[in-house]
N, C-alpha and C. Protein backbone atom coordinates (compact mmCIF):
# COMPACT_ATOMS: atom_id res chain seq x y z
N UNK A 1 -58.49 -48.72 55.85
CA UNK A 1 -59.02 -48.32 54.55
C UNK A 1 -59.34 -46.83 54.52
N UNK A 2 -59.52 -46.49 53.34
CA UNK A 2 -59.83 -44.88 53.57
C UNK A 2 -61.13 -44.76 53.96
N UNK A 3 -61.52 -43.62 54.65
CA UNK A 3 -62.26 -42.88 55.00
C UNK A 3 -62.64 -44.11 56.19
N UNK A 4 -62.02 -44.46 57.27
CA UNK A 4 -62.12 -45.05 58.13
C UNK A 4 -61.41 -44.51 59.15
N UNK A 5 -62.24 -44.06 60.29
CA UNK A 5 -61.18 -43.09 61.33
C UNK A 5 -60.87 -44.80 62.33
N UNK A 6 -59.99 -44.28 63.08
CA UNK A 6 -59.42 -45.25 64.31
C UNK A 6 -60.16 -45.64 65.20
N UNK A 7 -59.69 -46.98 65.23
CA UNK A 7 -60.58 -47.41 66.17
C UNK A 7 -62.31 -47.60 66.02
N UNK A 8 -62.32 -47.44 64.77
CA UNK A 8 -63.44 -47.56 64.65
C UNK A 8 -63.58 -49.37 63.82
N UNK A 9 -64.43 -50.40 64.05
CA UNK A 9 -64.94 -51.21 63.52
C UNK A 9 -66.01 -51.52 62.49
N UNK A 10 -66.12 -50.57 62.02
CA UNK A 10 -67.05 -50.72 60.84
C UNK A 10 -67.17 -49.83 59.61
N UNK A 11 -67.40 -49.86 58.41
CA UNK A 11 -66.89 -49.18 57.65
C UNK A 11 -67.75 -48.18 57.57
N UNK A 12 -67.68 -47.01 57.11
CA UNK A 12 -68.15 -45.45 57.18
C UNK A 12 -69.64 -45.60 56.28
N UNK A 13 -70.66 -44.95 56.97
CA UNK A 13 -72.04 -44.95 56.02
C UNK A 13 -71.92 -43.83 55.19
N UNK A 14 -72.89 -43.87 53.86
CA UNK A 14 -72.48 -42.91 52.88
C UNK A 14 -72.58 -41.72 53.12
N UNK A 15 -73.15 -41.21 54.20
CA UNK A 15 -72.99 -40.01 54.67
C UNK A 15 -71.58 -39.60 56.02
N UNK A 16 -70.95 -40.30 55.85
CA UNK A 16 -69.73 -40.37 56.29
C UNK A 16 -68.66 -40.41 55.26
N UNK A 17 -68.57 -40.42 54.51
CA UNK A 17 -67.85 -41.25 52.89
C UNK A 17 -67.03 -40.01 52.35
N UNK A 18 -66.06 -39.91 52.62
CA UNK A 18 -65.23 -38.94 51.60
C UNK A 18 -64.92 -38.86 50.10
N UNK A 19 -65.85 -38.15 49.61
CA UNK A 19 -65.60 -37.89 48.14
C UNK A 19 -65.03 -37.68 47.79
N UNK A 20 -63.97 -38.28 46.94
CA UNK A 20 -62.79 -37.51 46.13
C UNK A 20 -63.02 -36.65 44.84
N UNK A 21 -64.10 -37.29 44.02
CA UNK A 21 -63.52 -37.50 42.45
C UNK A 21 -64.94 -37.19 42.16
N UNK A 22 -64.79 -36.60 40.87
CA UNK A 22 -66.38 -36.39 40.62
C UNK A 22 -67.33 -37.95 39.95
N UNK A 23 -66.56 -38.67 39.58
CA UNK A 23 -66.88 -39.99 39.24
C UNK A 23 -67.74 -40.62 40.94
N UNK A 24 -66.72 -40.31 41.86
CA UNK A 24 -67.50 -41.08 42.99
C UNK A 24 -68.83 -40.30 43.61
N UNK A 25 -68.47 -39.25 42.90
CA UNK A 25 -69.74 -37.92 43.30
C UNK A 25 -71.13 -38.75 42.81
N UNK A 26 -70.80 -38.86 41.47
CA UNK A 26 -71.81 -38.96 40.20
C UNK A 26 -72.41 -40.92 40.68
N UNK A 27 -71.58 -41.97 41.26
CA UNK A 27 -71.97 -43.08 41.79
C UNK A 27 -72.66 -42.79 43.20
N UNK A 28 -72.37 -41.49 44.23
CA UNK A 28 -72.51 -41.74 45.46
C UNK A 28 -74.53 -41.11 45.50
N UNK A 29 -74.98 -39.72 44.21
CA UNK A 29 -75.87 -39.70 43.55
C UNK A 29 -77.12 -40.89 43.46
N UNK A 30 -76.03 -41.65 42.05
CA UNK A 30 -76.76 -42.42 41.78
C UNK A 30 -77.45 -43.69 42.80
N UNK A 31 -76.62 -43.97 43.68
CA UNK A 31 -76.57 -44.58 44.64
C UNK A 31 -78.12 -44.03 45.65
N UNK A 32 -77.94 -42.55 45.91
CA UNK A 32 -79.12 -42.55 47.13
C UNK A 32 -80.41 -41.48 46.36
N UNK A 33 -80.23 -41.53 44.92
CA UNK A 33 -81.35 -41.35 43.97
C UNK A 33 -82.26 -41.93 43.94
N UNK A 34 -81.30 -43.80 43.23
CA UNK A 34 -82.07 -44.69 43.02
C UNK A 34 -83.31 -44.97 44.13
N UNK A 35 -84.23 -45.74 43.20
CA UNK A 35 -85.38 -46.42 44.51
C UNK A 35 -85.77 -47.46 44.72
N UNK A 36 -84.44 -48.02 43.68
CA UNK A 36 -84.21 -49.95 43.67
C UNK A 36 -84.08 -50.20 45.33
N UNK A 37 -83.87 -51.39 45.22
CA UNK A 37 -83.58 -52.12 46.72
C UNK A 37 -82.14 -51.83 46.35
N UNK A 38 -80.90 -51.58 47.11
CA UNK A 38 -79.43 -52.04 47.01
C UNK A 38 -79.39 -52.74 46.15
N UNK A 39 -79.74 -54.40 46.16
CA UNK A 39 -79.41 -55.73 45.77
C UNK A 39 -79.54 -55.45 44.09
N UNK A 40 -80.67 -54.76 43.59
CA UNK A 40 -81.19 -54.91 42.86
C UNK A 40 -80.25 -53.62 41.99
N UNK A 41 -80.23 -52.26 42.71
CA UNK A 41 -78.88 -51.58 42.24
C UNK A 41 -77.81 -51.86 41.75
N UNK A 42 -77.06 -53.18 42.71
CA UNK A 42 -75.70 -53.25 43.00
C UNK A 42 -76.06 -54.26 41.31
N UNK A 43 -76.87 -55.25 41.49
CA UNK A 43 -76.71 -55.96 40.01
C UNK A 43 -76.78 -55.47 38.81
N UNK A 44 -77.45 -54.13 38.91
CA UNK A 44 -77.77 -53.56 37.64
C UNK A 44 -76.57 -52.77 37.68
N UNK A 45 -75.82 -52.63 38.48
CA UNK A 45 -74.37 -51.84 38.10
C UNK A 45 -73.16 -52.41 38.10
N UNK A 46 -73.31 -53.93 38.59
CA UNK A 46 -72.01 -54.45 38.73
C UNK A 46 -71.33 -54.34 39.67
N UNK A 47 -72.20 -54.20 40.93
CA UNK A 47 -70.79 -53.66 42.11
C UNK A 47 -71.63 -54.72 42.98
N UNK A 48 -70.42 -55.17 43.70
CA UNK A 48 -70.98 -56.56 44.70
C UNK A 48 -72.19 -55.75 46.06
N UNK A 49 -72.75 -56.50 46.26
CA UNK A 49 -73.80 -56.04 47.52
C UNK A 49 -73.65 -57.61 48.67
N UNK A 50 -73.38 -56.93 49.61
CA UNK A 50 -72.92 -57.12 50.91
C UNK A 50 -74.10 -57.34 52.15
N UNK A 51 -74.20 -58.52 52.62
CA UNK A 51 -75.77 -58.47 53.81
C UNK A 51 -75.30 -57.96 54.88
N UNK A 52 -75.84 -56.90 55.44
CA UNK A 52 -75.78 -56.77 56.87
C UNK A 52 -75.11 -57.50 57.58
N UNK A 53 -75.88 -58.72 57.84
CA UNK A 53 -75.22 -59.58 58.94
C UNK A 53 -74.21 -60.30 58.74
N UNK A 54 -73.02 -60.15 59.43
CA UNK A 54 -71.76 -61.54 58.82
C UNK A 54 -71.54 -62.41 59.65
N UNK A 55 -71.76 -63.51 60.19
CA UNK A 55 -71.83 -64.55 60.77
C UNK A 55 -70.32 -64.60 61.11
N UNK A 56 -69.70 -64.42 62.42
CA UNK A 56 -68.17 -64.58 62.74
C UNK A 56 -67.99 -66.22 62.24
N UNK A 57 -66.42 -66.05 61.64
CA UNK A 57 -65.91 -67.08 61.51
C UNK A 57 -66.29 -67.89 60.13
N UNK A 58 -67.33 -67.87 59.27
CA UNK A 58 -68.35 -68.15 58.47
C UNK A 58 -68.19 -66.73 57.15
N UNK A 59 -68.32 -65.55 57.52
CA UNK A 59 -68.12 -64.46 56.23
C UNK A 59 -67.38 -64.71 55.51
N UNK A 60 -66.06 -65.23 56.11
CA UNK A 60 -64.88 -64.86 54.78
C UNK A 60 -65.05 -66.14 53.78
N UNK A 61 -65.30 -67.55 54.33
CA UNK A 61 -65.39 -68.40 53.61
C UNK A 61 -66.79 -67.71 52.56
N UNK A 62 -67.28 -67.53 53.38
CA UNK A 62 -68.47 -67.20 52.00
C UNK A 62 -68.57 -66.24 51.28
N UNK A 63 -67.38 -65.14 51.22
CA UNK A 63 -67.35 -64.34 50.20
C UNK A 63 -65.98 -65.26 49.44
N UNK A 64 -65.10 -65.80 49.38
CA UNK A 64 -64.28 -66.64 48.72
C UNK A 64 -65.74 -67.44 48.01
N UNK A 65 -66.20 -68.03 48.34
CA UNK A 65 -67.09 -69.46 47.82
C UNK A 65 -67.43 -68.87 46.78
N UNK A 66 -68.30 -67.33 47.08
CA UNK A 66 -68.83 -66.50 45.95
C UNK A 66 -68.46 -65.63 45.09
N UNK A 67 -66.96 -65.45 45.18
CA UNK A 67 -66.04 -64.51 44.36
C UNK A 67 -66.00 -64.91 43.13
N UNK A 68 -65.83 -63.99 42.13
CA UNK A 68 -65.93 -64.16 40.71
C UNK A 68 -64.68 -62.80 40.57
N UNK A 69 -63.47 -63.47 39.34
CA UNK A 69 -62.68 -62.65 39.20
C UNK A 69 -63.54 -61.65 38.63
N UNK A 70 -63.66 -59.93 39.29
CA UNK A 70 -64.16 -58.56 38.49
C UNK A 70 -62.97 -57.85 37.47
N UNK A 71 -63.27 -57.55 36.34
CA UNK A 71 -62.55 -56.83 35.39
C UNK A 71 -62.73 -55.26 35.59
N UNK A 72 -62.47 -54.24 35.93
CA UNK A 72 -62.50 -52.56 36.15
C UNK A 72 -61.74 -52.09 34.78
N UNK A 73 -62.92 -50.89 34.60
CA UNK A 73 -62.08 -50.12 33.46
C UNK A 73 -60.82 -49.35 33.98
N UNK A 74 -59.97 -49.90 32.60
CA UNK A 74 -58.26 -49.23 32.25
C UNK A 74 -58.59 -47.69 32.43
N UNK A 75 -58.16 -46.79 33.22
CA UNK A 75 -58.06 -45.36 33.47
C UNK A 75 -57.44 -45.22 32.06
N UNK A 76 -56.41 -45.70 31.77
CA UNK A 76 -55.33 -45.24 30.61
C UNK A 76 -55.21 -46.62 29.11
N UNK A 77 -56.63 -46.88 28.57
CA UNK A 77 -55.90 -47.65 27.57
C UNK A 77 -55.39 -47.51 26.39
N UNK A 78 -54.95 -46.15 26.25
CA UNK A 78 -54.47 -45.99 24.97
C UNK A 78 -53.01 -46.41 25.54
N UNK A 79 -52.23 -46.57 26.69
CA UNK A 79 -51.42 -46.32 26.79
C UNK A 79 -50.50 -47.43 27.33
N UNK A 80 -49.61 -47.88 27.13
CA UNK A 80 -49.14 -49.16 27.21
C UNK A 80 -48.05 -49.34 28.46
N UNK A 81 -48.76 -49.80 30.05
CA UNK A 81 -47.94 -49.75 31.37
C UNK A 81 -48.57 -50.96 31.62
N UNK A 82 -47.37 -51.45 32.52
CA UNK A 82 -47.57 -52.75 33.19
C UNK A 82 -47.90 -52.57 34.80
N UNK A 83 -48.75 -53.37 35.25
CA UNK A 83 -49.03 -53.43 36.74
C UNK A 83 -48.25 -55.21 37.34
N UNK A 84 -47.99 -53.90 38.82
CA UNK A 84 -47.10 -55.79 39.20
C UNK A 84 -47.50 -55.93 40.34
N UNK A 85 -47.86 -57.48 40.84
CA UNK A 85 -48.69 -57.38 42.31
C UNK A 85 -47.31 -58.95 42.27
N UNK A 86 -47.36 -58.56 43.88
CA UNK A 86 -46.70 -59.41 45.15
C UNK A 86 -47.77 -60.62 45.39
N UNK A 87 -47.77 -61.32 45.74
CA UNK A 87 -49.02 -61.98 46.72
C UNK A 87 -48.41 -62.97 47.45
N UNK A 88 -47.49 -62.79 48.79
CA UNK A 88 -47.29 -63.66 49.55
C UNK A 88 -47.91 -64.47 50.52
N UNK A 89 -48.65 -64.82 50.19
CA UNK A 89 -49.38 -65.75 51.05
C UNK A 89 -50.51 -66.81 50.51
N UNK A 90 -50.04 -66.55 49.35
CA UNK A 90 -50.96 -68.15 48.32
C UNK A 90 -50.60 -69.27 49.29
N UNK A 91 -51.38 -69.98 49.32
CA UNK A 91 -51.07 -71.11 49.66
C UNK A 91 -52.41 -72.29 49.02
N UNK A 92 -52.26 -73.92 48.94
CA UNK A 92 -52.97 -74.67 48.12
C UNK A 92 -52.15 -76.01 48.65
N UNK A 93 -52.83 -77.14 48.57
CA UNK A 93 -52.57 -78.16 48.87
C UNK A 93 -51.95 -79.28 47.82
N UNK A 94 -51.19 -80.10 48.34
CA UNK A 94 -50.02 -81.04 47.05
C UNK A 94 -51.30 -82.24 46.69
N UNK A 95 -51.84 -82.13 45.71
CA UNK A 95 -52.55 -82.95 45.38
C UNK A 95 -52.09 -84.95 45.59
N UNK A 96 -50.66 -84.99 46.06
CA UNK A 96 -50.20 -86.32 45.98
C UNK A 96 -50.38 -86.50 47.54
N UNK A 97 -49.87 -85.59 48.47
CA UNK A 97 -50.00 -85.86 50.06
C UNK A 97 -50.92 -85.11 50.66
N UNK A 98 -51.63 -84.58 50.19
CA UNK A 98 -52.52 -83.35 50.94
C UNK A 98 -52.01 -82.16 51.89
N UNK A 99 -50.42 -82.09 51.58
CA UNK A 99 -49.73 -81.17 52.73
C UNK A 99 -49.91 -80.31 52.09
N UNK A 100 -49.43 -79.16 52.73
CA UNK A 100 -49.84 -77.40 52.41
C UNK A 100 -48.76 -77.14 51.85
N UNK A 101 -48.82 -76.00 50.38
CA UNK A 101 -47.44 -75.48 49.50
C UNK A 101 -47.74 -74.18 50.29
N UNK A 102 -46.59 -73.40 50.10
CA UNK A 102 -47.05 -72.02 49.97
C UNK A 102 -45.96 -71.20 49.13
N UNK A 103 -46.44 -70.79 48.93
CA UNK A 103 -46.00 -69.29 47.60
C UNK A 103 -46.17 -67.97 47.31
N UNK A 104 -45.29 -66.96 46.83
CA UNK A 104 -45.50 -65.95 46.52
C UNK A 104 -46.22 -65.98 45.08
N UNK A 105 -46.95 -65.34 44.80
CA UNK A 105 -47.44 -65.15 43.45
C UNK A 105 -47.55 -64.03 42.76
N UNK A 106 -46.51 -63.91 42.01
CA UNK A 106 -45.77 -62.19 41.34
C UNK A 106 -46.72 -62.58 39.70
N UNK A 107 -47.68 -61.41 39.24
CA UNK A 107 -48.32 -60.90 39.02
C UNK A 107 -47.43 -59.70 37.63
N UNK A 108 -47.15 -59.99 36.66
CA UNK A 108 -47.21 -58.66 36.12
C UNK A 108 -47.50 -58.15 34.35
N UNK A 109 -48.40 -57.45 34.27
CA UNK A 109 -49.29 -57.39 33.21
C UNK A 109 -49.40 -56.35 32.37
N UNK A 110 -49.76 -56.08 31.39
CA UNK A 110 -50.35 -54.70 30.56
C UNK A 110 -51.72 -55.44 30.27
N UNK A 111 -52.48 -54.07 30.94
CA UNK A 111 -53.86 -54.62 30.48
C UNK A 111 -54.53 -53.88 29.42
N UNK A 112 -54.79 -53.86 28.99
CA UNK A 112 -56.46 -53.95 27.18
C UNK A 112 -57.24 -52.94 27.79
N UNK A 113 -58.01 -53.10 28.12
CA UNK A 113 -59.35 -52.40 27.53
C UNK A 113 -59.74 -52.46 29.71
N UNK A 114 -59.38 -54.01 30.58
CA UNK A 114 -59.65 -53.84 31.40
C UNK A 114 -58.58 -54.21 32.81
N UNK A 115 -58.57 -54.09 33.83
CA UNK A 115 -57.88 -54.00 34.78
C UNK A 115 -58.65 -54.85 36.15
N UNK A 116 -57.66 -56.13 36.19
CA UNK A 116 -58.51 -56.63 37.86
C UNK A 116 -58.76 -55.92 39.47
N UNK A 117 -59.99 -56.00 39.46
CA UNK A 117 -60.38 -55.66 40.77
C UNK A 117 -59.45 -55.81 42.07
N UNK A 118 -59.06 -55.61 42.97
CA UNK A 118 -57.83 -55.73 44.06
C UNK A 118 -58.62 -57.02 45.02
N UNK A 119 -59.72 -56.45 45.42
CA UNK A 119 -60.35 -57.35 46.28
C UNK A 119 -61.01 -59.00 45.68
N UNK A 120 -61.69 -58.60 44.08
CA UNK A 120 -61.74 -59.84 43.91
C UNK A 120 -60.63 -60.82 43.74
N UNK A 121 -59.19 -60.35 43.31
CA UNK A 121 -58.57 -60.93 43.25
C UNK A 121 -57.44 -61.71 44.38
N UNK A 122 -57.78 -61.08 45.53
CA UNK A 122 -57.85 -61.31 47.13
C UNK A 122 -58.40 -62.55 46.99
N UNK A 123 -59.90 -62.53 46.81
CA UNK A 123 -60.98 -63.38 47.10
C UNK A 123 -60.49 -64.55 46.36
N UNK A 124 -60.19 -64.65 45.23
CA UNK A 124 -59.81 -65.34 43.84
C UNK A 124 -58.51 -66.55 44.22
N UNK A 125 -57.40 -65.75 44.91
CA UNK A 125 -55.96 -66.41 45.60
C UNK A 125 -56.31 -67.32 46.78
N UNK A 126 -57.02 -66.88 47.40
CA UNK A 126 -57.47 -67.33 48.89
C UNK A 126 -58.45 -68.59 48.62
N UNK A 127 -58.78 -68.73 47.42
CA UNK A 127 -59.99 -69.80 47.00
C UNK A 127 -59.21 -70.88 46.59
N UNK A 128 -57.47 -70.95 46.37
CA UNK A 128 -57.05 -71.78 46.51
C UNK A 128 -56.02 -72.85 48.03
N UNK A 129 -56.47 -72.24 48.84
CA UNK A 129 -56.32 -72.61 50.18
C UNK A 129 -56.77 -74.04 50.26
N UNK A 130 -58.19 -74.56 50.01
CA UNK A 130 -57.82 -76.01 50.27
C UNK A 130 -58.16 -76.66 48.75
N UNK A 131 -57.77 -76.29 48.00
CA UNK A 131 -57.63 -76.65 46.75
C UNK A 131 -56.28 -77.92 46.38
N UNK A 132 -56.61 -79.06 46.21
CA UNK A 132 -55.52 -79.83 45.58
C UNK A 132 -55.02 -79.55 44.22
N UNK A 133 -53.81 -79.04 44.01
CA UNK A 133 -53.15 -78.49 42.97
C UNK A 133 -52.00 -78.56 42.87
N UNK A 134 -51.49 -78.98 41.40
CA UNK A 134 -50.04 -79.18 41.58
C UNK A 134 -49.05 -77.48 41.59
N UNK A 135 -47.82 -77.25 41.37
CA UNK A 135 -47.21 -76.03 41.28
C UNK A 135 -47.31 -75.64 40.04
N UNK A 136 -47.12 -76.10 39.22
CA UNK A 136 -47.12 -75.62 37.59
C UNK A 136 -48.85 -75.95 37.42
N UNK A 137 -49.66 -76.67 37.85
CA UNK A 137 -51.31 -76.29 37.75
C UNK A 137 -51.91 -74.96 37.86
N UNK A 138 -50.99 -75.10 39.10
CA UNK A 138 -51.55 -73.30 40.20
C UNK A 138 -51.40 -72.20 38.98
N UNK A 139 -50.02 -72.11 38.88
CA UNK A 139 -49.33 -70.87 37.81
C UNK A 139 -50.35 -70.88 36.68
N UNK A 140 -50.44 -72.03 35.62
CA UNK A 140 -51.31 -71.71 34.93
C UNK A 140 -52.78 -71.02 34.90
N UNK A 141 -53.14 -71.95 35.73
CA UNK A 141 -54.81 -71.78 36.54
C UNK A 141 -54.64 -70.32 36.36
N UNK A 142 -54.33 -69.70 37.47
CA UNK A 142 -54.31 -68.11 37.88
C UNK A 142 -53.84 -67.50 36.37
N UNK A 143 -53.10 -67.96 35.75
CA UNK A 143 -53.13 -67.03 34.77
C UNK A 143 -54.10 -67.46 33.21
N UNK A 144 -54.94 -68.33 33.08
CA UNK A 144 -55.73 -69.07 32.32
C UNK A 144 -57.17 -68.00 32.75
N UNK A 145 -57.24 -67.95 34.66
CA UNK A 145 -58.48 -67.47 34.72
C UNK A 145 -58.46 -65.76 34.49
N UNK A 146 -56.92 -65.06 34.90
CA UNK A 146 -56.81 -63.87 34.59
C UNK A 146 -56.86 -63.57 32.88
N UNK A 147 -56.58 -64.24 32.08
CA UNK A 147 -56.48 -63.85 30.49
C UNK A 147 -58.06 -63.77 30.35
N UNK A 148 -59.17 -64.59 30.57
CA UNK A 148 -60.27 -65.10 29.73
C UNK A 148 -60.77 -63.94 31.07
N UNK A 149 -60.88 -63.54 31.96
CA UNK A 149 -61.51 -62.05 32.63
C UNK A 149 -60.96 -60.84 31.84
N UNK A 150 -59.60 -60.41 31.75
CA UNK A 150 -59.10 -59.27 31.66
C UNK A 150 -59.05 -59.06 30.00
N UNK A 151 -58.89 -60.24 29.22
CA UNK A 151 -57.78 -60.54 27.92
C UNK A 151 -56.59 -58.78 28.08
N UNK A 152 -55.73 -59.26 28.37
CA UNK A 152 -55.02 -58.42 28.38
C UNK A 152 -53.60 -58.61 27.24
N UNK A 153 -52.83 -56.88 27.38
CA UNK A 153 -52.02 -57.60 25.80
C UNK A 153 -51.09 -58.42 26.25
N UNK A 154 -50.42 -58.21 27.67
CA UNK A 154 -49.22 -59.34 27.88
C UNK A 154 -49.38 -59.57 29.28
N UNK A 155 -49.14 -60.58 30.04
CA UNK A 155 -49.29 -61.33 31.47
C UNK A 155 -48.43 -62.21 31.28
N UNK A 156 -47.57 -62.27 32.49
CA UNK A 156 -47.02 -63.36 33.09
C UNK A 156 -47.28 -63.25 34.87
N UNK A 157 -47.19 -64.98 34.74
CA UNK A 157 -47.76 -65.34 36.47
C UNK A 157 -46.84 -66.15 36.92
N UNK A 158 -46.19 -65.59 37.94
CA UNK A 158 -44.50 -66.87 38.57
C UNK A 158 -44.93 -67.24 39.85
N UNK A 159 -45.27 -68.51 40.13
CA UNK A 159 -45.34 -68.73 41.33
C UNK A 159 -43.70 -69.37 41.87
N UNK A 160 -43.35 -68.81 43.01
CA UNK A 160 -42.47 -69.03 43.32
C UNK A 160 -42.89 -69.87 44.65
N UNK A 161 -42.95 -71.13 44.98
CA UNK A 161 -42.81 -72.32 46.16
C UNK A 161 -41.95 -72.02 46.69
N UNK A 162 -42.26 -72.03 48.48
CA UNK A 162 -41.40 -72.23 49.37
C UNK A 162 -40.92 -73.52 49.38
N UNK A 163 -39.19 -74.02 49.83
CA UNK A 163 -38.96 -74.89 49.73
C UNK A 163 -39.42 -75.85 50.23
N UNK A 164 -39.54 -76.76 49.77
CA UNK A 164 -40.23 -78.39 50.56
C UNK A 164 -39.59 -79.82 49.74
N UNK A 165 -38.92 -80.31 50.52
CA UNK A 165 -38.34 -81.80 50.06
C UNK A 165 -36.70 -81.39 49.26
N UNK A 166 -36.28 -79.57 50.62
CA UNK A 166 -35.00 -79.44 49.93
C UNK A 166 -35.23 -79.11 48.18
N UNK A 167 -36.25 -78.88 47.74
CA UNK A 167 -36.47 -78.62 46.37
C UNK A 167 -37.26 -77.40 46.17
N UNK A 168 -36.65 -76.16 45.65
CA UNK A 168 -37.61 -74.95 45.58
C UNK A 168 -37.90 -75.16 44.22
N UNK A 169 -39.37 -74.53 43.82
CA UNK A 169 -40.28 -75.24 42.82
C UNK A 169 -40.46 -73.17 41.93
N UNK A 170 -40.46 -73.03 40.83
CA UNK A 170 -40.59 -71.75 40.13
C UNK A 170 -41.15 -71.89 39.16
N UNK A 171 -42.19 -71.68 38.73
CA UNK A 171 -43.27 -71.76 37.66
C UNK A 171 -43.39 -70.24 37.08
N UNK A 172 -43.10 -70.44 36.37
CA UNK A 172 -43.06 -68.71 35.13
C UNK A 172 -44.48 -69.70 33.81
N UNK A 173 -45.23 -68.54 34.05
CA UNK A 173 -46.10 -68.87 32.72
C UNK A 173 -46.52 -67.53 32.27
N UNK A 174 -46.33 -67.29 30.97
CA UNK A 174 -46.56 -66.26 30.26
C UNK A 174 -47.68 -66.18 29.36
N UNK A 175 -48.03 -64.85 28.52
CA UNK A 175 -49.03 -64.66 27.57
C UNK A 175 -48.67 -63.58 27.11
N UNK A 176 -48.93 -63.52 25.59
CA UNK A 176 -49.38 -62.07 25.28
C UNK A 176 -49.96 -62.11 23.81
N UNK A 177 -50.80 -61.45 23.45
CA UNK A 177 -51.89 -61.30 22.39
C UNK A 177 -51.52 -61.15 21.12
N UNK A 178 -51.78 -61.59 20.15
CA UNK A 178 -51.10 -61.45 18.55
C UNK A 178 -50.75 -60.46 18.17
N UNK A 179 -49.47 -60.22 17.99
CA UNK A 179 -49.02 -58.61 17.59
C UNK A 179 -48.43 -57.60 18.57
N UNK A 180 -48.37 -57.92 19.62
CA UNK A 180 -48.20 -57.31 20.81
C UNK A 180 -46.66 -57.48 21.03
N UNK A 181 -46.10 -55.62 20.64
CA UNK A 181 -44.88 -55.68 20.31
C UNK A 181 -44.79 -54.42 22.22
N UNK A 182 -45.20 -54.50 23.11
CA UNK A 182 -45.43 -53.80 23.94
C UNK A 182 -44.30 -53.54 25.02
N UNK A 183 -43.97 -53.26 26.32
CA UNK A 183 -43.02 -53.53 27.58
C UNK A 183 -43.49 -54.45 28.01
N UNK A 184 -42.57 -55.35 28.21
CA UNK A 184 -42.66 -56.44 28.57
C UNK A 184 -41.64 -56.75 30.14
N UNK A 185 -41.67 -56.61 30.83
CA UNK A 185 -40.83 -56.55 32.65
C UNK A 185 -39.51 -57.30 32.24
N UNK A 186 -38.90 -57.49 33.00
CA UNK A 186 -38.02 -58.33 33.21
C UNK A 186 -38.53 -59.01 34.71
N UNK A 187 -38.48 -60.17 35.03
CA UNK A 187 -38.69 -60.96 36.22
C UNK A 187 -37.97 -60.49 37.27
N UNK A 188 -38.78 -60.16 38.27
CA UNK A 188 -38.37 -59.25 39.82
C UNK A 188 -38.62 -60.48 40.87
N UNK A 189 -37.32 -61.12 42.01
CA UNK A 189 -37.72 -61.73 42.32
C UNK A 189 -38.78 -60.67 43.77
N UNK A 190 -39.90 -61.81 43.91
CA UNK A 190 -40.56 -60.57 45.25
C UNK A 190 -40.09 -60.15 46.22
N UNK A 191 -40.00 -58.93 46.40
CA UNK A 191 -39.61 -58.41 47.52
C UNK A 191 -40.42 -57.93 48.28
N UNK A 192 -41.86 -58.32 48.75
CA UNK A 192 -42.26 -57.65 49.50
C UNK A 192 -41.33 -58.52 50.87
N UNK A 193 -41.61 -57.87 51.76
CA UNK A 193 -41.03 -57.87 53.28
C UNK A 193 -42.62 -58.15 54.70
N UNK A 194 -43.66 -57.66 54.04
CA UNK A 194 -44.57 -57.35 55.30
C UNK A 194 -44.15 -56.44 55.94
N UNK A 195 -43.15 -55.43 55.51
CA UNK A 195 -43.50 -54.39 56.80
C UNK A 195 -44.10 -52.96 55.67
């Protein structure tokens, strides 16, 4: 992550923290101004607050348990661009046998007024891991919970299933807002690679 030198295990204290932007200037301020507790900061601003201690093995489930999709302001909303996310490694359980699906989940949107968070939406994918769900459930779901966070002017969500039972499974579900004469993608199958 940025401002993380090598080899190092833990993330940088704010007096370590590389400022870019005068926006992070004007938060990093407000931040060691205030004379709230953190907790009490982080709620009154909307930014998640984090305990000290993370219990190995135990943290990640419990930031999934507690994730809530976050909406971030559009840098650009007068202006009409689409964002496209990969996500290979969904995975969710066949509600008929309890075996494991897994899927890419291609992502691509023009957003309104707001723009999803990267990490909550990490948190958000991963919360369907032992979730019983069918393939065309999933697709919707993810894009049912992204419209009513973001309302954005156009979204579509394709989950693409790895094959299972010799049958590859492709769920395309779309949206877009009344009037919304905007760019609209053409369907990319995913290419990320992992490298």
């Amino acid at each position: 992550p940025p401002g993380m030198r090598r080899g190092f295990t833990r993330w940088p204290g704010p007096s370590e923290r590389h400022i870019t932007t005068e926006g992070d200037q004007r938060l990093m301020s407000e931040q060691t101004d205030t004379k709230q507790t953190p907790r009490a900061h982080a709620r009154q601003n909307g930014t998640r607050q984090h305990t000290a201690t993370r219990a190995p093995g135990v943290y990640g489930q419990q930031e999934i348990a507690q994730n809530q999709l976050e909406p971030w302001p559009n840098p650009k909303p007068e202006r009409d661009y689409i964002i496209h996310f990969e996500i290979p490694e969904f995975t969710c359980l066949c509600p008929r046998s309890g075996f494991p699906d897994f899927a890419t989940i291609v992502i691509d949107y023009t957003p309104d007024t707001s723009v999803v968070e990267l990490k909550s939406l990490k948190l958000y994918i991963n919360g369907y891991r032992n979730r019983a769900i069918s393939h065309e459930a999933a697709a919707n779901a993810i894009l049912d919970d992204l419209i009513e966070t973001l309302a954005p002017r156009w979204m579509r969500v394709v989950a693409e299933f790895n094959v299972r039972g010799n049958i590859k499974t492709v769920v395309m579900a779309e949206h877009a807002a009344p009037g919304y004469s905007g760019p609209r993608s053409e369907y990319r199958r995913p290419t990320y690679s992992g490298l």
